[in-house]
C-alpha atoms as a PDB file:
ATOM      1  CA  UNK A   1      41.941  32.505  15.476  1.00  0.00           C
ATOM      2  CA  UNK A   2      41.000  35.322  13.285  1.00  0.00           C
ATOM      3  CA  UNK A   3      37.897  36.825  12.557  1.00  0.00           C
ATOM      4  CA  UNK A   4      37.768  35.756   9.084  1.00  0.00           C
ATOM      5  CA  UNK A   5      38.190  32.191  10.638  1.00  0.00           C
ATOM      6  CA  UNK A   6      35.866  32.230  13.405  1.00  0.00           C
ATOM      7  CA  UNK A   7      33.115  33.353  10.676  1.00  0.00           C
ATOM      8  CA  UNK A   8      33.987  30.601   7.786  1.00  0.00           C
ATOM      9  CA  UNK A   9      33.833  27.924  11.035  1.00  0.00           C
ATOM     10  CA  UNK A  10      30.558  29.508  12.205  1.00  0.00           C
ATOM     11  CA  UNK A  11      29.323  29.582   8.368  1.00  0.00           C
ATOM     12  CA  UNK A  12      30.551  25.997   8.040  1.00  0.00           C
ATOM     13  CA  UNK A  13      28.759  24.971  11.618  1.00  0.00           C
ATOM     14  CA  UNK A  14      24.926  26.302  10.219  1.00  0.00           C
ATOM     15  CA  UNK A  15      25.035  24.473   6.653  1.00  0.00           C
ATOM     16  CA  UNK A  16      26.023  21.422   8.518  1.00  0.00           C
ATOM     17  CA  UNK A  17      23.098  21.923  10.796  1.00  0.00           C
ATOM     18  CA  UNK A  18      20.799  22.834   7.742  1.00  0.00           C
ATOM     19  CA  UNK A  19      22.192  19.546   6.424  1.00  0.00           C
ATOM     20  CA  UNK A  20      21.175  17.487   9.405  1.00  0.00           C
ATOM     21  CA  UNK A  21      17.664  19.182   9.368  1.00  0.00           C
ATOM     22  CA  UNK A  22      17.643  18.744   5.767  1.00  0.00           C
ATOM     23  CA  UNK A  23      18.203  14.659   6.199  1.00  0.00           C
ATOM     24  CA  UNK A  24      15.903  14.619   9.066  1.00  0.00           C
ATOM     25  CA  UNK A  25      13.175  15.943   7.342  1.00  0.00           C
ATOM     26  CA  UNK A  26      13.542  13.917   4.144  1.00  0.00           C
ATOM     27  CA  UNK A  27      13.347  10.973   6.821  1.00  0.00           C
ATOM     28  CA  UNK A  28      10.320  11.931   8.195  1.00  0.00           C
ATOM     29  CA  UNK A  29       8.655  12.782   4.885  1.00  0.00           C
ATOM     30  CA  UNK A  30       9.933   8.776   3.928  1.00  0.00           C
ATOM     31  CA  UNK A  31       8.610   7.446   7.004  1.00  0.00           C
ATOM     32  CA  UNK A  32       5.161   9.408   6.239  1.00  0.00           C
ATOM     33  CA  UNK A  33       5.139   8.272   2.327  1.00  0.00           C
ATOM     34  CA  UNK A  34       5.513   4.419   3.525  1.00  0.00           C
ATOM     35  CA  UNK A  35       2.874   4.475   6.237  1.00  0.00           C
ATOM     36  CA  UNK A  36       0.778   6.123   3.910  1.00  0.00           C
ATOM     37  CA  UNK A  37       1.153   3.457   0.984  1.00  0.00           C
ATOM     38  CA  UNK A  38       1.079   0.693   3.886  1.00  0.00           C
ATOM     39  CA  UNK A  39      -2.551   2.055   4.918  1.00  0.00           C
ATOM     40  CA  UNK A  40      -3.534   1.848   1.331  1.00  0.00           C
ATOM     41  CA  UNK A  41      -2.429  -1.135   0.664  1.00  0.00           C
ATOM     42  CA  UNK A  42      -4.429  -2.533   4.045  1.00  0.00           C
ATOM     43  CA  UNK A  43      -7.334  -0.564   2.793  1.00  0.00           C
ATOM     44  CA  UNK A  44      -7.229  -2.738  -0.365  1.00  0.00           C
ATOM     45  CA  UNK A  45      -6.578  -5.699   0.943  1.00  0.00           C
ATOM     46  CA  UNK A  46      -9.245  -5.478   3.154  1.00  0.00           C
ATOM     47  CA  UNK A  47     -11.474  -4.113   0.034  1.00  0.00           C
ATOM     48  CA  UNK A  48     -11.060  -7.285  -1.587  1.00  0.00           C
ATOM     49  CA  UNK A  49     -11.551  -9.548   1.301  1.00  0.00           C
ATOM     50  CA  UNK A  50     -14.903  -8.172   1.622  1.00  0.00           C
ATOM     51  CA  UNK A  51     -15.300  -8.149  -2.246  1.00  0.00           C
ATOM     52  CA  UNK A  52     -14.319 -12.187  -1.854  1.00  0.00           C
ATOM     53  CA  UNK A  53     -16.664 -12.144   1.283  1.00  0.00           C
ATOM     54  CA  UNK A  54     -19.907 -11.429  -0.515  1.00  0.00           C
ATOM     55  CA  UNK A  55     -18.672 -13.256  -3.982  1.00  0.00           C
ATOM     56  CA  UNK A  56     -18.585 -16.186  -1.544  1.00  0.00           C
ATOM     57  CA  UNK A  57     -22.287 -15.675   0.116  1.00  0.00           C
ATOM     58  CA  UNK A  58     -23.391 -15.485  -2.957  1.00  0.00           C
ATOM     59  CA  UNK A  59     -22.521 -18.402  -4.617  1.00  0.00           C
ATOM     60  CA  UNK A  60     -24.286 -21.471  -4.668  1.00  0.00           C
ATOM     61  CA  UNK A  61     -22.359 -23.492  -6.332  1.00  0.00           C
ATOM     62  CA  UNK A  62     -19.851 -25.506  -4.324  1.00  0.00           C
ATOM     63  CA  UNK A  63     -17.351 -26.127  -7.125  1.00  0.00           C
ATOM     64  CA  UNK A  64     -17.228 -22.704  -7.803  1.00  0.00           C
ATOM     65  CA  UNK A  65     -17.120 -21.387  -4.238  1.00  0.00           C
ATOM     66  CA  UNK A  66     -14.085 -23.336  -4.816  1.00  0.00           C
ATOM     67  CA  UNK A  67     -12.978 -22.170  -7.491  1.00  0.00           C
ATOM     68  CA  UNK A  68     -13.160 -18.206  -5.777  1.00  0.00           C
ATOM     69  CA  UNK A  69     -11.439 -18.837  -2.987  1.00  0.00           C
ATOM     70  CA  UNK A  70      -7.954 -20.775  -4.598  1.00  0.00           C
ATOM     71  CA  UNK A  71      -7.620 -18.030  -7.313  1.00  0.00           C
ATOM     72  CA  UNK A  72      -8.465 -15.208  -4.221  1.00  0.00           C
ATOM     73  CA  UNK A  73      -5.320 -17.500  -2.811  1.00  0.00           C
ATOM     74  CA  UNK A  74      -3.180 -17.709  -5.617  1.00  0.00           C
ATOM     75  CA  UNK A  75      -3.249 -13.727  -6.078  1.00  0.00           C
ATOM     76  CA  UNK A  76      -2.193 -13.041  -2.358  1.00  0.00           C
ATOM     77  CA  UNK A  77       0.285 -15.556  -2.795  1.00  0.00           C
ATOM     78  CA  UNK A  78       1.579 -13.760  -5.538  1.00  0.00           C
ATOM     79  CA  UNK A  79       1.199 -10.383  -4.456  1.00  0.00           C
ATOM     80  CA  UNK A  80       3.063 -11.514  -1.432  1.00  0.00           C
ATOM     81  CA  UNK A  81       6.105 -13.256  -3.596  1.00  0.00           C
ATOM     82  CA  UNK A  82       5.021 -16.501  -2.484  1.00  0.00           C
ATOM     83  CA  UNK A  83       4.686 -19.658  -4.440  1.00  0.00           C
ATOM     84  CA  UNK A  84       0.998 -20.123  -4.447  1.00  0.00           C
ATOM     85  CA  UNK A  85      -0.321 -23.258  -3.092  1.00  0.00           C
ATOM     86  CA  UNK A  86      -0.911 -26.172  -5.511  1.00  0.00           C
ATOM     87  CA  UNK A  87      -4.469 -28.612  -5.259  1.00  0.00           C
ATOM     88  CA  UNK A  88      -4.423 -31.356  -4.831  1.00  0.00           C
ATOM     89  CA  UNK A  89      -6.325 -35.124  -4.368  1.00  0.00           C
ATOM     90  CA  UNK A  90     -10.306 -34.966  -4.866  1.00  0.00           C
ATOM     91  CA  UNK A  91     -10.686 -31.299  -5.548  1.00  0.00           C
ATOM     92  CA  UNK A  92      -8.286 -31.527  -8.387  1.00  0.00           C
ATOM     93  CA  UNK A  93      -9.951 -34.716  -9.794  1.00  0.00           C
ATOM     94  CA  UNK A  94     -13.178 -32.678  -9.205  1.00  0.00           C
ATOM     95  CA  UNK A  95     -12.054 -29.963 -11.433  1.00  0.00           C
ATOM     96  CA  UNK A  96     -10.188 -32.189 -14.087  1.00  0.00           C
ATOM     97  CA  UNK A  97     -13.176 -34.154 -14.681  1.00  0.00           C
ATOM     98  CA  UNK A  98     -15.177 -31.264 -15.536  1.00  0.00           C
ATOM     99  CA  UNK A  99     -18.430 -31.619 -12.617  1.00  0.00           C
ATOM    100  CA  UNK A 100     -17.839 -35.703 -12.950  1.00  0.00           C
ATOM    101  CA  UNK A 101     -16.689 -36.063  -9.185  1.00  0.00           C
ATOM    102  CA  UNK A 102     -17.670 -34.105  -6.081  1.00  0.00           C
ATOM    103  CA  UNK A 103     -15.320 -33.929  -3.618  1.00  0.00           C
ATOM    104  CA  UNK A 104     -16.074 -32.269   0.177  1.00  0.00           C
ATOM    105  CA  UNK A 105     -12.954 -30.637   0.992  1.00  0.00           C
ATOM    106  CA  UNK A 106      -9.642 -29.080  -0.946  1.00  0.00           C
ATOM    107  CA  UNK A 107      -6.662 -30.854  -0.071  1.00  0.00           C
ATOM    108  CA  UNK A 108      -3.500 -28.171  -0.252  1.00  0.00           C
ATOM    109  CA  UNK A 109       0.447 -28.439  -0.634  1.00  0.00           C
ATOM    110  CA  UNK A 110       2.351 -25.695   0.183  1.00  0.00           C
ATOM    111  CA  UNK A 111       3.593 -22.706   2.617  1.00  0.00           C
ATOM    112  CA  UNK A 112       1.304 -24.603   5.495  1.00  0.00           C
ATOM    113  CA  UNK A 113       2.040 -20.332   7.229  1.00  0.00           C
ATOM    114  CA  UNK A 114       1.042 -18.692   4.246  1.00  0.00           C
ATOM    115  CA  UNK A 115      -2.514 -21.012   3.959  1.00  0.00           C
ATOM    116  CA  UNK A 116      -3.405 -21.075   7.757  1.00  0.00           C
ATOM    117  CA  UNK A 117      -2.792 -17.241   7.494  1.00  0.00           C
ATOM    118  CA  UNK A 118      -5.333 -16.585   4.449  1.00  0.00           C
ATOM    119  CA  UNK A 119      -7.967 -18.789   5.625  1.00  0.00           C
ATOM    120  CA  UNK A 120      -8.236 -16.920   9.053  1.00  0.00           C
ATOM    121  CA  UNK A 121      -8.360 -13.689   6.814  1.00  0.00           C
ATOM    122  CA  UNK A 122     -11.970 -15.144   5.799  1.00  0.00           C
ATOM    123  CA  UNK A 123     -13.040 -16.456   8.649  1.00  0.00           C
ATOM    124  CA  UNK A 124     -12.094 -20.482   8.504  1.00  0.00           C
ATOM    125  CA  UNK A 125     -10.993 -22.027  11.545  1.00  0.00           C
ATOM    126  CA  UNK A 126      -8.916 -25.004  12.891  1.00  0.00           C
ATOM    127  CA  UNK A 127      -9.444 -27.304  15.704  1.00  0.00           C
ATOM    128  CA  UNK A 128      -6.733 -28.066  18.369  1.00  0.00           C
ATOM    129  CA  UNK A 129      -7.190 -32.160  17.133  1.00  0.00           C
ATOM    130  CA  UNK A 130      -7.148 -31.268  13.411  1.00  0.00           C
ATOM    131  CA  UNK A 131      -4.897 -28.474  13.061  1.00  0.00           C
ATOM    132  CA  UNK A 132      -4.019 -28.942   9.585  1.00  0.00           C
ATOM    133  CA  UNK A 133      -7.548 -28.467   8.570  1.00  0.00           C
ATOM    134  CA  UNK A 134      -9.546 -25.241   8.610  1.00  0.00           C
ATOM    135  CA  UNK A 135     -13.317 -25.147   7.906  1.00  0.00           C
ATOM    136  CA  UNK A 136     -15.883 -22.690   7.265  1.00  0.00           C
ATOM    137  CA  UNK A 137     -19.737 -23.987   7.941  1.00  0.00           C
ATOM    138  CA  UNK A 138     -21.266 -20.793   6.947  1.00  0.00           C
ATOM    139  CA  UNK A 139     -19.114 -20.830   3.498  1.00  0.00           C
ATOM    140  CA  UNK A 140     -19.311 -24.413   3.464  1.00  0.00           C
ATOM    141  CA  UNK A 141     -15.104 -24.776   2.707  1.00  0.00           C
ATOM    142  CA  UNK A 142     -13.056 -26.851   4.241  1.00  0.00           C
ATOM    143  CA  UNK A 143      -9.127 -26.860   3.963  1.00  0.00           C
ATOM    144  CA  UNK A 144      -6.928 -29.888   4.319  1.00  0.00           C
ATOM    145  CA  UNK A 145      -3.356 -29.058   4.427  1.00  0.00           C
ATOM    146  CA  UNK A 146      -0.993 -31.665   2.912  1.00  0.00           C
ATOM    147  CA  UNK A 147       2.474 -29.883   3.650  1.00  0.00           C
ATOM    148  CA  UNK A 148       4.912 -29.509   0.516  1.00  0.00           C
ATOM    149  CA  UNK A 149       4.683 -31.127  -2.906  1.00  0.00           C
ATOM    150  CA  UNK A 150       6.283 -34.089  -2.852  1.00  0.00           C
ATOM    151  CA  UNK A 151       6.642 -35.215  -6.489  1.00  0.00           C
ATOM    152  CA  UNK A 152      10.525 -35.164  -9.247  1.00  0.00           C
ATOM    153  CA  UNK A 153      10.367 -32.268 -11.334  1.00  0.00           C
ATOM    154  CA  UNK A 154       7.166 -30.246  -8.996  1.00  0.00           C
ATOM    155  CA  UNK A 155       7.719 -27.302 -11.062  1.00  0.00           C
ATOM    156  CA  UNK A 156       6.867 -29.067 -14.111  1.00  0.00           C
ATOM    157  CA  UNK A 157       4.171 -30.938 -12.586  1.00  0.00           C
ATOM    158  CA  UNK A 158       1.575 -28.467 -11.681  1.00  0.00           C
ATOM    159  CA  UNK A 159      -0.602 -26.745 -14.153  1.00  0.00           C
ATOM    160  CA  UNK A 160      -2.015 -23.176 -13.712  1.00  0.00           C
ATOM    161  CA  UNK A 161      -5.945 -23.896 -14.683  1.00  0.00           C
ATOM    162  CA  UNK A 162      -7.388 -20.758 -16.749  1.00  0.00           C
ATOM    163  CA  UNK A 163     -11.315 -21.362 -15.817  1.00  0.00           C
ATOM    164  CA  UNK A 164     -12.894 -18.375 -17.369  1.00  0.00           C
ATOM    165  CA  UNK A 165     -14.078 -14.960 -16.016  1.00  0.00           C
ATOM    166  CA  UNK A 166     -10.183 -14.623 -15.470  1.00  0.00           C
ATOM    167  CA  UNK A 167     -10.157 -16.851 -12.454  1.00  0.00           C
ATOM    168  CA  UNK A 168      -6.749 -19.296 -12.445  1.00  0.00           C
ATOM    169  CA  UNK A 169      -6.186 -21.995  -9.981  1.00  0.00           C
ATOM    170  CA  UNK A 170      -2.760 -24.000  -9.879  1.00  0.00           C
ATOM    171  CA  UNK A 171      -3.540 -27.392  -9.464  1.00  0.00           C
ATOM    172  CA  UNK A 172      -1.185 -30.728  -9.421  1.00  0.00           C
ATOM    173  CA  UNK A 173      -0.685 -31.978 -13.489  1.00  0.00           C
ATOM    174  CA  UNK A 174      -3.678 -34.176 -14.952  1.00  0.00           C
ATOM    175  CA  UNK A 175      -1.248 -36.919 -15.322  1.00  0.00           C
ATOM    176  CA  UNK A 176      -0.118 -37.106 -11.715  1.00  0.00           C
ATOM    177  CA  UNK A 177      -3.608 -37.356 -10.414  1.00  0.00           C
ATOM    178  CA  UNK A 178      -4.963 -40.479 -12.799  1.00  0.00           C
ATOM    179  CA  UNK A 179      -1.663 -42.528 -11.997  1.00  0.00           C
ATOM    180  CA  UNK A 180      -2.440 -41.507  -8.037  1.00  0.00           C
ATOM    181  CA  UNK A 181      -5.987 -42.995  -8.648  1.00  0.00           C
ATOM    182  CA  UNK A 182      -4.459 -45.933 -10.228  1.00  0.00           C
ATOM    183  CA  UNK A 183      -1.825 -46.686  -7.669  1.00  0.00           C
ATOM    184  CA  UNK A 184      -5.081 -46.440  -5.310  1.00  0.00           C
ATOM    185  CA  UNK A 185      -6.594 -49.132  -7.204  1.00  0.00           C
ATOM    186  CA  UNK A 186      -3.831 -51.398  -7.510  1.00  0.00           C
ATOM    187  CA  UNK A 187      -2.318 -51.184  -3.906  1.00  0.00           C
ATOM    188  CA  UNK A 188      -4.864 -49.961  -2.003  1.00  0.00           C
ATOM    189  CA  UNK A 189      -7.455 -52.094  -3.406  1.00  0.00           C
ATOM    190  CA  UNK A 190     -10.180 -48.917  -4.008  1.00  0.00           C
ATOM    191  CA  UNK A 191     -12.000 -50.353  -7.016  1.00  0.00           C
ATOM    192  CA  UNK A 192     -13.839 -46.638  -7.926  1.00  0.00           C
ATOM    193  CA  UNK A 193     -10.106 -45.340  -8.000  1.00  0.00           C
ATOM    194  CA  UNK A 194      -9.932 -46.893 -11.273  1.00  0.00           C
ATOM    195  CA  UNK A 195     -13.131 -45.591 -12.416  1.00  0.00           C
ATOM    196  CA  UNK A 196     -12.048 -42.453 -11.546  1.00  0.00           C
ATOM    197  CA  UNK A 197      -8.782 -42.803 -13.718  1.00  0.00           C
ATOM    198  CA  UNK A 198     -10.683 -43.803 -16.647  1.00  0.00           C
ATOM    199  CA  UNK A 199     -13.008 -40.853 -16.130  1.00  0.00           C
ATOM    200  CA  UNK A 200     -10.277 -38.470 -16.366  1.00  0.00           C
ATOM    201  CA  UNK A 201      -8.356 -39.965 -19.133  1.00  0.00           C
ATOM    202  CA  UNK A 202     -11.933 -39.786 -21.454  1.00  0.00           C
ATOM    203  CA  UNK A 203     -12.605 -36.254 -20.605  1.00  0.00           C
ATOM    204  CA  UNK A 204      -9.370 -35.368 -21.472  1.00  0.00           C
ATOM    205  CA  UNK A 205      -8.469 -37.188 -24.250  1.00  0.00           C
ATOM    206  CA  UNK A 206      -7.594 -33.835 -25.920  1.00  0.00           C
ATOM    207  CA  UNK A 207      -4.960 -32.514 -23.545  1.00  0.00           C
ATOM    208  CA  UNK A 208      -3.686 -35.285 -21.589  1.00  0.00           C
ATOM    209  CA  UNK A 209       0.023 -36.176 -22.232  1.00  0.00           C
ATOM    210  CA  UNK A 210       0.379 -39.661 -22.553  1.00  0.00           C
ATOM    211  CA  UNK A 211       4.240 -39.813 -22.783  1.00  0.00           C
ATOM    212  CA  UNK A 212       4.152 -38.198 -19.555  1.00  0.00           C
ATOM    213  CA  UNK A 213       1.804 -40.780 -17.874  1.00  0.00           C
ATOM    214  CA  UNK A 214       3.024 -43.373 -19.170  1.00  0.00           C
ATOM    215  CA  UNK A 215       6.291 -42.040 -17.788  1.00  0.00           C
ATOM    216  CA  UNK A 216       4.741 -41.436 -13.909  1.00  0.00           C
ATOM    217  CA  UNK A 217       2.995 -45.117 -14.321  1.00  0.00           C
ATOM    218  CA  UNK A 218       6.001 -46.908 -15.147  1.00  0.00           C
ATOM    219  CA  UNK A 219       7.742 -45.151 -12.093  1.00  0.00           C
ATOM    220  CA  UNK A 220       4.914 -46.465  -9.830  1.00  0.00           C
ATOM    221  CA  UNK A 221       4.466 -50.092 -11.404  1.00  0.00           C
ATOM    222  CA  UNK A 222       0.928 -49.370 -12.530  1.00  0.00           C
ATOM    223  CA  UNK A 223       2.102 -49.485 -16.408  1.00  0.00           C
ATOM    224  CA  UNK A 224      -0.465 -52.435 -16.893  1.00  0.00           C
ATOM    225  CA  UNK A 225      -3.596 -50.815 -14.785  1.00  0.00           C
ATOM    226  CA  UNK A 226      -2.704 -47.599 -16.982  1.00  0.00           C
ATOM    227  CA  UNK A 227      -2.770 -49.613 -20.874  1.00  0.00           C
ATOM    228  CA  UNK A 228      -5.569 -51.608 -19.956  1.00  0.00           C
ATOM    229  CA  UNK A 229      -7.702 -47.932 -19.960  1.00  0.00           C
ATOM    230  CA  UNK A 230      -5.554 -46.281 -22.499  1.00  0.00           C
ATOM    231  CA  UNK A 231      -6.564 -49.286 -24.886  1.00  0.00           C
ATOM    232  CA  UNK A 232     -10.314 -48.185 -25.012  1.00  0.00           C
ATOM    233  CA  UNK A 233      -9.499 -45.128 -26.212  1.00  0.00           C
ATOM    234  CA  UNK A 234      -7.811 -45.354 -29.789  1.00  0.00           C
ATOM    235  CA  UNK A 235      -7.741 -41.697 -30.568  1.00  0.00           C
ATOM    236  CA  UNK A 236      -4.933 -41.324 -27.891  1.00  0.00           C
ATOM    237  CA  UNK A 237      -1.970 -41.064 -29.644  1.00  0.00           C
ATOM    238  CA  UNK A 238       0.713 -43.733 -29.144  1.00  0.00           C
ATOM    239  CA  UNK A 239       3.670 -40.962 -29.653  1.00  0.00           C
ATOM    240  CA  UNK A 240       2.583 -39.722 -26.674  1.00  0.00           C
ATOM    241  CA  UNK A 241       1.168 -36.076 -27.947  1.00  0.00           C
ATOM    242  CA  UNK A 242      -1.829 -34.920 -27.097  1.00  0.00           C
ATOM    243  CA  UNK A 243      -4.818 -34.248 -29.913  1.00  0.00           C
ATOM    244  CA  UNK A 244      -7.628 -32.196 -31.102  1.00  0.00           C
ATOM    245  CA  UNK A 245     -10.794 -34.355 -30.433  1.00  0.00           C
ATOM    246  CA  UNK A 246     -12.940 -31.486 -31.431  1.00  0.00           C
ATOM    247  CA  UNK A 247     -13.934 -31.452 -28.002  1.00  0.00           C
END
């Protein structure tokens, strides 16, 4: 081998090495960017769940207690690319009737993992007998997890609530929950179901979609419970849109 060779092999040899060093150290600067952004992003998390913590003490209102935590939900949810939990049964009737009904605990469908997870965040617990439902005494919540929505068309089902002071809470459709009250009534024999469904029809007289109830009754044989309410109130439309009651 020549001089000339041995040198352009030697030359070759140290800007592969610089190479390797070069790689290395972009690695390491990588490796130091994401554990930097991951602290930052614990550091915020955890910001907020205090933030949530004290929101929570400091409300006395247990509707909108409520309300904190399933937005504070939804938003992780999101942030995390998951599909955020929908409400359901009494806490949803509570909310669609506007402070008419009181209901003790939120009943939730969704990533059961993804719930059990973000109520430990703040502190709610579950019992070895109950393990689907976490509870908070000093925050007064209690979670009652109902596994995955179980209804044709769920996407279409579900409503995403806008309640003000940019809180949002995704909650099963209005329609869904009066036939569930009626189907209560009529099968299960639970006369203030049917209160209930009557209730929420005549709050929401303005929004409700009748097509679409009618269409959810019919599929669970409570077509005549449903008409017998729907014929007190005239100013429902019989097309099935919803109107302006001025309300």
């Amino acid at each position: 081998m020549t001089n000339n060779s041995y040198l352009d092999r030697l030359a070759a040899l140290e800007q592969e090495e610089k190479a390797r060093n070069s790689e290395k150290q972009a690695a390491i600067q990588d490796a130091k960017r994401r554990q930097e952004q991951a602290q930052a992003a614990s550091m915020a998390s955890q910001a907020k769940v205090n933030d949530l913590y004290a929101r929570l003490e400091a409300t006395e209102n247990d509707t909108e207690r409520k309300i904190l935590f399933l937005d504070a939900m939804r938003r992780t949810a999101e942030d995390e690319g998951c599909p955020p939990p929908v409400l359901v049964g009494g806490s949803a009737v509570e909310l669609y009737s506007m402070g008419g009904y009181a209901s003790l605990d939120m009943d939730l469908t969704g990533d059961e993992n993804f719930i059990a997870r973000f109520a430990r965040s703040l502190g709610l617990e579950n019992d070895v007998m109950y393990p689907n439902v976490f509870f908070s005494k000093e925050k007064n919540l209690i979670l009652d997890l109902r596994g995955k929505l179980d209804i044709d068309g769920a996407e279409e089902r579900k409503r995403a609530l806008n309640l003000g002071d940019n809180l949002t809470v995704v909650v099963i459709s209005l329609e869904d929950i009066v036939v569930d009250r009626l189907v209560g009534y009529k099968w299960g024999g639970h006369h203030p179901s049917r209160h209930i469904a009557e209730l929420l029809i005549r709050v929401n007289q303005g929004s409700i979609d009748t097509e679409l109830l009618r269409q959810i009754a019919g599929n669970e044989d409570v077509s005549a419970e449903l008409e017998e309410i729907m014929g007190c109130y005239p100013k429902l439309r019989q097309d099935g849109r919803p109107i302006d009651t001025g309300r």
